[in-house]
N, C-alpha and C. Protein backbone atom coordinates (compact mmCIF):
# COMPACT_ATOMS: atom_id res chain seq x y z
N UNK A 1 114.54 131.10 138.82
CA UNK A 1 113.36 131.80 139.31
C UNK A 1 112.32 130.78 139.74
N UNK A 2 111.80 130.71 140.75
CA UNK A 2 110.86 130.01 141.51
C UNK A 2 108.79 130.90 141.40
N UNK A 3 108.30 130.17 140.87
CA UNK A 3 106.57 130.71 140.79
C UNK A 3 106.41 130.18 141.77
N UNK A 4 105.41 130.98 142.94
CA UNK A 4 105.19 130.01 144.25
C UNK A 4 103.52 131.05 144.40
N UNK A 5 102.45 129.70 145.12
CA UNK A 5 101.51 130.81 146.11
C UNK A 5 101.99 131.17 147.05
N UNK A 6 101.61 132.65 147.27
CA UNK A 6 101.96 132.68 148.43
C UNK A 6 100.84 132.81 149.99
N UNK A 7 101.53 132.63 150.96
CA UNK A 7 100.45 132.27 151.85
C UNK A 7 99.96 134.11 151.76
N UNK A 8 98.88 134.31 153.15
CA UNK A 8 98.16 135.65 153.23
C UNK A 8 99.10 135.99 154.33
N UNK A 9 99.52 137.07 154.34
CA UNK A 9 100.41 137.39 156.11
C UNK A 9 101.88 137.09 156.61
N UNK A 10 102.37 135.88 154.95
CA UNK A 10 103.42 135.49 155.30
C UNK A 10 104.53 136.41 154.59
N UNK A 11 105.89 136.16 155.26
CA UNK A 11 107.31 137.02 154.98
C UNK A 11 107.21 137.43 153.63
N UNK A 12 106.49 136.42 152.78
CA UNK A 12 106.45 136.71 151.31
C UNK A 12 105.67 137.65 150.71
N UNK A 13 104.32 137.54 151.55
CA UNK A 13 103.34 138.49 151.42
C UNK A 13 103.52 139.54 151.31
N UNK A 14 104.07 140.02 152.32
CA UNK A 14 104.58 141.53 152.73
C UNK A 14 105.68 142.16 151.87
N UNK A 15 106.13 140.81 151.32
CA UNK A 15 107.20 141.75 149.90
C UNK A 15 106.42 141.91 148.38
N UNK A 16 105.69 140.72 148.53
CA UNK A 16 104.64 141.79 147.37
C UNK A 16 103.50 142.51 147.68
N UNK A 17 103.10 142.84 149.11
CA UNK A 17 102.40 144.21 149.13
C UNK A 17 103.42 145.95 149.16
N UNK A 18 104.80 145.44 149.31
CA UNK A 18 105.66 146.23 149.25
C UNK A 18 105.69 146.72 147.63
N UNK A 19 105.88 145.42 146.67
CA UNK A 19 106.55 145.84 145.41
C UNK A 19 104.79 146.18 145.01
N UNK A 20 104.09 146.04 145.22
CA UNK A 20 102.56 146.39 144.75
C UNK A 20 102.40 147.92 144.78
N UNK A 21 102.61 148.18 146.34
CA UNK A 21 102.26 149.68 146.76
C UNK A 21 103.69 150.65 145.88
N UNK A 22 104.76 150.00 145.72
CA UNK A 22 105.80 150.71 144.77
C UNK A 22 105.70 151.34 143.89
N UNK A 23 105.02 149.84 142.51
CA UNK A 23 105.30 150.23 141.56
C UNK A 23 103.86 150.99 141.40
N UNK A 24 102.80 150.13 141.54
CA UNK A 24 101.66 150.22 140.89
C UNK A 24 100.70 151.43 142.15
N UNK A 25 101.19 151.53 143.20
CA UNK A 25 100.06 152.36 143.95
C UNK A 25 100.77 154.09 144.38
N UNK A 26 102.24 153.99 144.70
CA UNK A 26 102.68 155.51 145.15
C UNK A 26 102.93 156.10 143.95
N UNK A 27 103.34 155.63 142.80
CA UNK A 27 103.22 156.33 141.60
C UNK A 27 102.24 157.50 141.24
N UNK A 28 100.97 156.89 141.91
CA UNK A 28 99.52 157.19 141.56
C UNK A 28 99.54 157.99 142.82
N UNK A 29 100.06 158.62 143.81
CA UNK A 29 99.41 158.80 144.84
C UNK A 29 98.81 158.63 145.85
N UNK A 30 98.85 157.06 145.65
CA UNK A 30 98.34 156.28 146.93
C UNK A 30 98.63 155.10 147.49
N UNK A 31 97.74 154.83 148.45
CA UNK A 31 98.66 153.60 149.44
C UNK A 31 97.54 152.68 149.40
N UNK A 32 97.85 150.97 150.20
CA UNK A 32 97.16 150.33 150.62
C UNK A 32 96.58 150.83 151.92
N UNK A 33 95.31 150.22 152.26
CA UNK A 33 95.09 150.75 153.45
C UNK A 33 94.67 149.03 153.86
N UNK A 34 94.56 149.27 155.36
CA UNK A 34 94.33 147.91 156.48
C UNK A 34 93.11 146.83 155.39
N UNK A 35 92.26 147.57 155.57
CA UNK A 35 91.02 147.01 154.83
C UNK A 35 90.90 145.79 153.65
N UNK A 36 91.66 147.20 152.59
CA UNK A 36 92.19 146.36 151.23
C UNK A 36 93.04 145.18 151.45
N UNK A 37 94.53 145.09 152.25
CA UNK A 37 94.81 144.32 152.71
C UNK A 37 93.86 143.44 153.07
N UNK A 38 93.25 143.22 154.37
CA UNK A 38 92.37 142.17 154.62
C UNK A 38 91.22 141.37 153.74
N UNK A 39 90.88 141.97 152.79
CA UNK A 39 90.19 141.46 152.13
C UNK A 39 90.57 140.44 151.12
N UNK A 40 92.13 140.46 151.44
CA UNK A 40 92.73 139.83 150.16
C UNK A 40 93.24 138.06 150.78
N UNK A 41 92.40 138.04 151.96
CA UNK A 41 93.03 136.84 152.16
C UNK A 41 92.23 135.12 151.61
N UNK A 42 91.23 135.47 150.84
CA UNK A 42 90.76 134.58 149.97
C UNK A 42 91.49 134.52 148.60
N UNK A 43 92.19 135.50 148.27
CA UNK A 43 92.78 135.27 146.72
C UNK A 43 94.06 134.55 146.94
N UNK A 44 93.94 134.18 145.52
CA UNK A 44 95.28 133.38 144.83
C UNK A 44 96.11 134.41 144.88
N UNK A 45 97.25 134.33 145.64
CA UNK A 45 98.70 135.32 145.86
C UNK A 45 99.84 134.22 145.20
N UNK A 46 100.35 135.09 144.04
CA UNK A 46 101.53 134.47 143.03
C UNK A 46 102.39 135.44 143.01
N UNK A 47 103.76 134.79 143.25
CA UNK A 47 105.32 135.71 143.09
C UNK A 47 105.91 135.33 142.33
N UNK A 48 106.80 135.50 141.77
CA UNK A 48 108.51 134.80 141.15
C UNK A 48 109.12 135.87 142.38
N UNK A 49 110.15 134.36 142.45
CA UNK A 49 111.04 134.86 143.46
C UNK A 49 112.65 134.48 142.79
N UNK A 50 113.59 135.07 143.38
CA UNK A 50 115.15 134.53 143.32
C UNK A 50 115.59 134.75 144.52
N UNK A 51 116.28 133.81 145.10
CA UNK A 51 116.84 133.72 146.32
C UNK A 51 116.10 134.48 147.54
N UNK A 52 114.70 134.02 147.36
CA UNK A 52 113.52 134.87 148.39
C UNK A 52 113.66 136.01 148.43
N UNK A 53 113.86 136.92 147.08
CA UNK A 53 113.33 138.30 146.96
C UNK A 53 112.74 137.61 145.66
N UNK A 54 111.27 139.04 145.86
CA UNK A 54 110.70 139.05 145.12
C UNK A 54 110.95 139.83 143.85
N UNK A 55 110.29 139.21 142.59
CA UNK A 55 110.85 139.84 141.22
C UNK A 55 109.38 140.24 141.03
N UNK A 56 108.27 139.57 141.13
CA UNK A 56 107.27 140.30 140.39
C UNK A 56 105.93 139.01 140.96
N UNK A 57 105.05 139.22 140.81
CA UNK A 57 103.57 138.96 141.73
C UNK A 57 102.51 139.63 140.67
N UNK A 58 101.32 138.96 141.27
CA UNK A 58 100.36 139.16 140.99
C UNK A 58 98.90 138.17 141.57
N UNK A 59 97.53 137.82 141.18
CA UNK A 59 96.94 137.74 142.40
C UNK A 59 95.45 137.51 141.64
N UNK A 60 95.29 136.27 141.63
CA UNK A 60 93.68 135.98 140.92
C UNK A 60 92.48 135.69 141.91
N UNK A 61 91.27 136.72 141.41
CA UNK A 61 90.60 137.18 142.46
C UNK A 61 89.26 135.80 141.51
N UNK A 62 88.11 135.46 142.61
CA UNK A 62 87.32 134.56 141.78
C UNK A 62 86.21 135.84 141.54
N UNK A 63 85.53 136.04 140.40
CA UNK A 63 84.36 136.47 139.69
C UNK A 63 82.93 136.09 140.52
N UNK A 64 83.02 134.52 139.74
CA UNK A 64 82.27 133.71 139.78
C UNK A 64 82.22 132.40 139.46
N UNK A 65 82.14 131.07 139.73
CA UNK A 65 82.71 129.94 138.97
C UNK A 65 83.10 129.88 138.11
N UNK A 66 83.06 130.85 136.90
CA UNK A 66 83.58 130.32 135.75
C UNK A 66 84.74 131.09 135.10
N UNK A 67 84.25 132.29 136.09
CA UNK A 67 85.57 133.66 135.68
C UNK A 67 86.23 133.99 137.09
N UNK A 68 87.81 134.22 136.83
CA UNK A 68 88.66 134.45 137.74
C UNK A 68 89.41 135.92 137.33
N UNK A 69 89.37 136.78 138.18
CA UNK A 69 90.17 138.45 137.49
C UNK A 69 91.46 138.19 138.09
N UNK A 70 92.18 138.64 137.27
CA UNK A 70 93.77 138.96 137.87
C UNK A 70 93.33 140.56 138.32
N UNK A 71 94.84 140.41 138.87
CA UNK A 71 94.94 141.67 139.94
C UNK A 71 96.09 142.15 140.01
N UNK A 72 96.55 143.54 140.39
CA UNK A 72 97.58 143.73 140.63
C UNK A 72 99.04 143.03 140.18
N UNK A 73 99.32 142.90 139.26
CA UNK A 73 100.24 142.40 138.47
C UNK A 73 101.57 143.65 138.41
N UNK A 74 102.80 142.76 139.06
CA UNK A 74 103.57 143.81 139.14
C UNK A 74 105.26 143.11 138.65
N UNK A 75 105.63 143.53 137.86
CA UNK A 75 107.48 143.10 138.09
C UNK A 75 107.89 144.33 137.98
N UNK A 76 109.67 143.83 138.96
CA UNK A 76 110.35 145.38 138.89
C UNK A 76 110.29 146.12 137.77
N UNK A 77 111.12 146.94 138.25
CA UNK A 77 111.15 147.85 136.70
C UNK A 77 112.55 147.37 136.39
N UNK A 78 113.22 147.05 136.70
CA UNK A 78 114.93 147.18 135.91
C UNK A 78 114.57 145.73 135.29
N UNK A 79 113.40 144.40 135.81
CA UNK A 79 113.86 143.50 135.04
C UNK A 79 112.26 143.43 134.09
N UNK A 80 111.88 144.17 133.62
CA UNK A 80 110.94 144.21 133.03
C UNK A 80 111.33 143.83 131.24
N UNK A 81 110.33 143.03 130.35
CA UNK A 81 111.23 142.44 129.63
C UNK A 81 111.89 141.02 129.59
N UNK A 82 112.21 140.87 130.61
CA UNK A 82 112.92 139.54 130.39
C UNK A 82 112.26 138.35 130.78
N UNK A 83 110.87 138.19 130.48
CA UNK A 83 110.00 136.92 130.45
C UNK A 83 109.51 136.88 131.94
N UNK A 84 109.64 137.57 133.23
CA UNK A 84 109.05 137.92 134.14
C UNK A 84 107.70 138.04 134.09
N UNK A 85 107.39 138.13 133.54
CA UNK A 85 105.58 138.77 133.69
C UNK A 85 104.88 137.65 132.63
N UNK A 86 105.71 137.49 131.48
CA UNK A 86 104.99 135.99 131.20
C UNK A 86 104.96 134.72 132.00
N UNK A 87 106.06 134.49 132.24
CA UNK A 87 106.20 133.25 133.57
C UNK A 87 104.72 133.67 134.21
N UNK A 88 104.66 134.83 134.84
CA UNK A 88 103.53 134.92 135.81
C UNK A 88 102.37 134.42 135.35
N UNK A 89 102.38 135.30 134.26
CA UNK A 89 100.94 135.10 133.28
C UNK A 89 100.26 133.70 133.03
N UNK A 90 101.43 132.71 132.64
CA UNK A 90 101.32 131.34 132.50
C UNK A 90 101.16 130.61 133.65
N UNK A 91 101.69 131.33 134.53
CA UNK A 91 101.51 130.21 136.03
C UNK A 91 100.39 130.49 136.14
N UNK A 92 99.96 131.34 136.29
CA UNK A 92 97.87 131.88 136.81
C UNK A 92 97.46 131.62 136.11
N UNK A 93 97.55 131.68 134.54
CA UNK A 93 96.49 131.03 133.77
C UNK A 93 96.23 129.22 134.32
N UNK A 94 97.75 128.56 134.22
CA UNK A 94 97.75 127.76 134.85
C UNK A 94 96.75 126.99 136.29
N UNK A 95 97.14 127.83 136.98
CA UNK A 95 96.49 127.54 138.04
C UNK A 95 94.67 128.12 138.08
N UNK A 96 94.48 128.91 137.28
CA UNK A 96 93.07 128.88 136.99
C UNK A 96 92.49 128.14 136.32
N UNK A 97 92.80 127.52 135.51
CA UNK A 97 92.59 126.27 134.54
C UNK A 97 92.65 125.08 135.53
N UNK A 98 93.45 124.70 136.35
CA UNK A 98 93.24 123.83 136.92
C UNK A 98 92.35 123.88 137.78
N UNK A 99 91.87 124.96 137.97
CA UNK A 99 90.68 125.29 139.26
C UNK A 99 89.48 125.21 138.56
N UNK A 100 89.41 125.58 137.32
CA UNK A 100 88.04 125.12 136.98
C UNK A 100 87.37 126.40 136.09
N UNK A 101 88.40 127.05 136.17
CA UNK A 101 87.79 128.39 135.61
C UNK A 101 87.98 128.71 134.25
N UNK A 102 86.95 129.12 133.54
CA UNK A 102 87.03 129.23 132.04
C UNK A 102 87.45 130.19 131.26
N UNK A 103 87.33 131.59 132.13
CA UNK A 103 87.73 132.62 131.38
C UNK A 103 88.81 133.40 132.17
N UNK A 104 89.71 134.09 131.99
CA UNK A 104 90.60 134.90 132.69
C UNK A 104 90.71 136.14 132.49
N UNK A 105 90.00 137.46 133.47
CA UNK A 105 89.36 138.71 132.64
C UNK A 105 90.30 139.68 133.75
N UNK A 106 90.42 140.89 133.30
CA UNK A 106 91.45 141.68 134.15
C UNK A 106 90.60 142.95 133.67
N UNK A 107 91.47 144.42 134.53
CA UNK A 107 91.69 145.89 134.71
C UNK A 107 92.54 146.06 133.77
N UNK A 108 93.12 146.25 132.57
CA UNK A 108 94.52 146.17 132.05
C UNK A 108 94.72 147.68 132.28
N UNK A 109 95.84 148.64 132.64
CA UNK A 109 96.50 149.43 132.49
C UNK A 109 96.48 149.70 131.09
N UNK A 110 96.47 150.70 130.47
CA UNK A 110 96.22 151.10 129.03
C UNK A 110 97.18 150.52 128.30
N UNK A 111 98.54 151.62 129.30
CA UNK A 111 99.94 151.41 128.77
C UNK A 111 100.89 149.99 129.09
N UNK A 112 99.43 148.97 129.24
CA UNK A 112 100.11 147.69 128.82
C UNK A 112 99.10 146.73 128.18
N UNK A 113 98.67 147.12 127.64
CA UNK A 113 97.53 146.69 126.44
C UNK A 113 98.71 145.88 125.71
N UNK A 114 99.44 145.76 124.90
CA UNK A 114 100.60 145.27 124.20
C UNK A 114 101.04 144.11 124.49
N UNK A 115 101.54 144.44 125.94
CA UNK A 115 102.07 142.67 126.76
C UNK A 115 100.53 141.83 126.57
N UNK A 116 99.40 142.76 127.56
CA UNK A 116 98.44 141.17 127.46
C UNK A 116 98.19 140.59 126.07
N UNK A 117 97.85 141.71 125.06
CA UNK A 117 97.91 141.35 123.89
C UNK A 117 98.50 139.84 123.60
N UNK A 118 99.95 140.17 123.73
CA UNK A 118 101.17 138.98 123.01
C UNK A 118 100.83 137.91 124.09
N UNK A 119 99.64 137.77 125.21
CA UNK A 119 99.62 137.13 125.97
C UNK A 119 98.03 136.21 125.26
N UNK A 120 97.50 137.08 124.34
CA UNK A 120 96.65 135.76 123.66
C UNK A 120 95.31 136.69 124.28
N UNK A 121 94.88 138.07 125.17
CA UNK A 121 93.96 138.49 125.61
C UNK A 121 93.47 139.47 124.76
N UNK A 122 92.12 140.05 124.91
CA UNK A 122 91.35 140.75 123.77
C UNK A 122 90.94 141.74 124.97
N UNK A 123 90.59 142.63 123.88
CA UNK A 123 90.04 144.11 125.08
C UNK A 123 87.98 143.78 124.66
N UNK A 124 88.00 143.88 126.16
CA UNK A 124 86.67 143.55 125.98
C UNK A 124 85.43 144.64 126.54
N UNK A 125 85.81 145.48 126.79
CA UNK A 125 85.20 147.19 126.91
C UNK A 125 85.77 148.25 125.95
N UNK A 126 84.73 149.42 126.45
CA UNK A 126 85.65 150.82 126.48
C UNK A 126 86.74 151.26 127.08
N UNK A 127 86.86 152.01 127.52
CA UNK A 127 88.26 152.73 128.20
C UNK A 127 87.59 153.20 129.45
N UNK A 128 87.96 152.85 130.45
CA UNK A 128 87.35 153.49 131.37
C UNK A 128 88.54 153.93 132.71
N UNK A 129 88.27 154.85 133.66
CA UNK A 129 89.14 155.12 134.60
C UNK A 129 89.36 154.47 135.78
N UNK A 130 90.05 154.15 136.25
CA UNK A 130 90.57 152.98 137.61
C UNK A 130 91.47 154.03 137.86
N UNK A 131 91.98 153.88 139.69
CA UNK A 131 93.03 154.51 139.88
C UNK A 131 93.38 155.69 139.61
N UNK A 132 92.61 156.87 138.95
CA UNK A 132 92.87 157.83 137.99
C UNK A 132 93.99 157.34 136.86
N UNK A 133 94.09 156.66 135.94
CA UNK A 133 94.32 156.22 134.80
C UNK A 133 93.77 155.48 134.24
N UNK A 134 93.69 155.49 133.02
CA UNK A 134 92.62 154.13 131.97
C UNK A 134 93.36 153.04 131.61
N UNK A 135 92.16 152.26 131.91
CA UNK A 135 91.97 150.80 131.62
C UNK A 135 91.22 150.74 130.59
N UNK A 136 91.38 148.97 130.55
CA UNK A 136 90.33 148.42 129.45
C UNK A 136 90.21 147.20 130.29
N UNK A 137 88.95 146.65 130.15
CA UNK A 137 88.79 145.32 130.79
C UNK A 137 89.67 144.15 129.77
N UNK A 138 89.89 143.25 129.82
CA UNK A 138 90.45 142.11 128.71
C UNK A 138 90.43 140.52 129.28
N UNK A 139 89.63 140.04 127.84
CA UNK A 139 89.76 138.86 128.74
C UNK A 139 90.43 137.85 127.89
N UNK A 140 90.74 136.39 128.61
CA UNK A 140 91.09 135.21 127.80
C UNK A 140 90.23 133.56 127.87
N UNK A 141 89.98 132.96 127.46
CA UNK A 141 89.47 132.08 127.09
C UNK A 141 90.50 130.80 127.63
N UNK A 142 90.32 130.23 128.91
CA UNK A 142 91.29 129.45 129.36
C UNK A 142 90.90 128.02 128.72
């Protein structure tokens, strides 16, 4: 498995706005639109790949100098489990740490409160609604 950035627009891109809008957006009822897309071409875009398909992505947005949010964090579903989403986790923490950033704060999905957990993150709000489903904000201390 290969962790790579990926560029904005490139072949790669487009397979994790594919596995994005999959797992995490038609579920819910909805799509990307042009906009959202475009706005995303300042963020940190991260995949694992195998043999240039994508397994799972995700995408650190900057705060403010000192805080960086993840985003959209996605692996398939059949390989969910098998250290996919930590790899990720560690590469972005990674690469936010090297950028300068101190804290690493997210949207968490309720019903994965558990993974960030075992990932060393704390819930740092209430419960609130995103997407029509609840979140919790959570952050980590890079």
């Amino acid at each position: 498995m290969a962790l790579k950035i990926i560029d904005h627009g490139s072949p790669e891109y487009w397979q994790m706005v594919k596995l994005r809008n999959d797992l995490l957006r038609r579920p819910l009822g909805l799509d990307f639109n042009d906009q959202e897309l475009a706005s995303e071409t300042d963020n940190m875009l991260i995949g694992a790949f195998e043999d240039e398909e994508i397994l799972g992505c995700c995408m650190l947005v900057e705060e403010n100098p000192k805080i960086v949010r993840l985003r959209q964090m996605a692996v398939l579903n059949d390989l969910q489990g098998k250290g996919i989403g930590r790899a990720l986790m560690s590469f972005a923490e990674n690469i936010a740490r090297d950028r300068g950033y101190k804290i690493l704060s997210m949207h968490a999905r309720k019903n994965a409160l558990g993974f960030y957990e075992k990932m060393g993150y704390k819930i740092a709000s209430d419960e609130f609604k995103e997407v029509t489903i609840p979140h919790y904000v959570m952050e980590k201390e890079l």
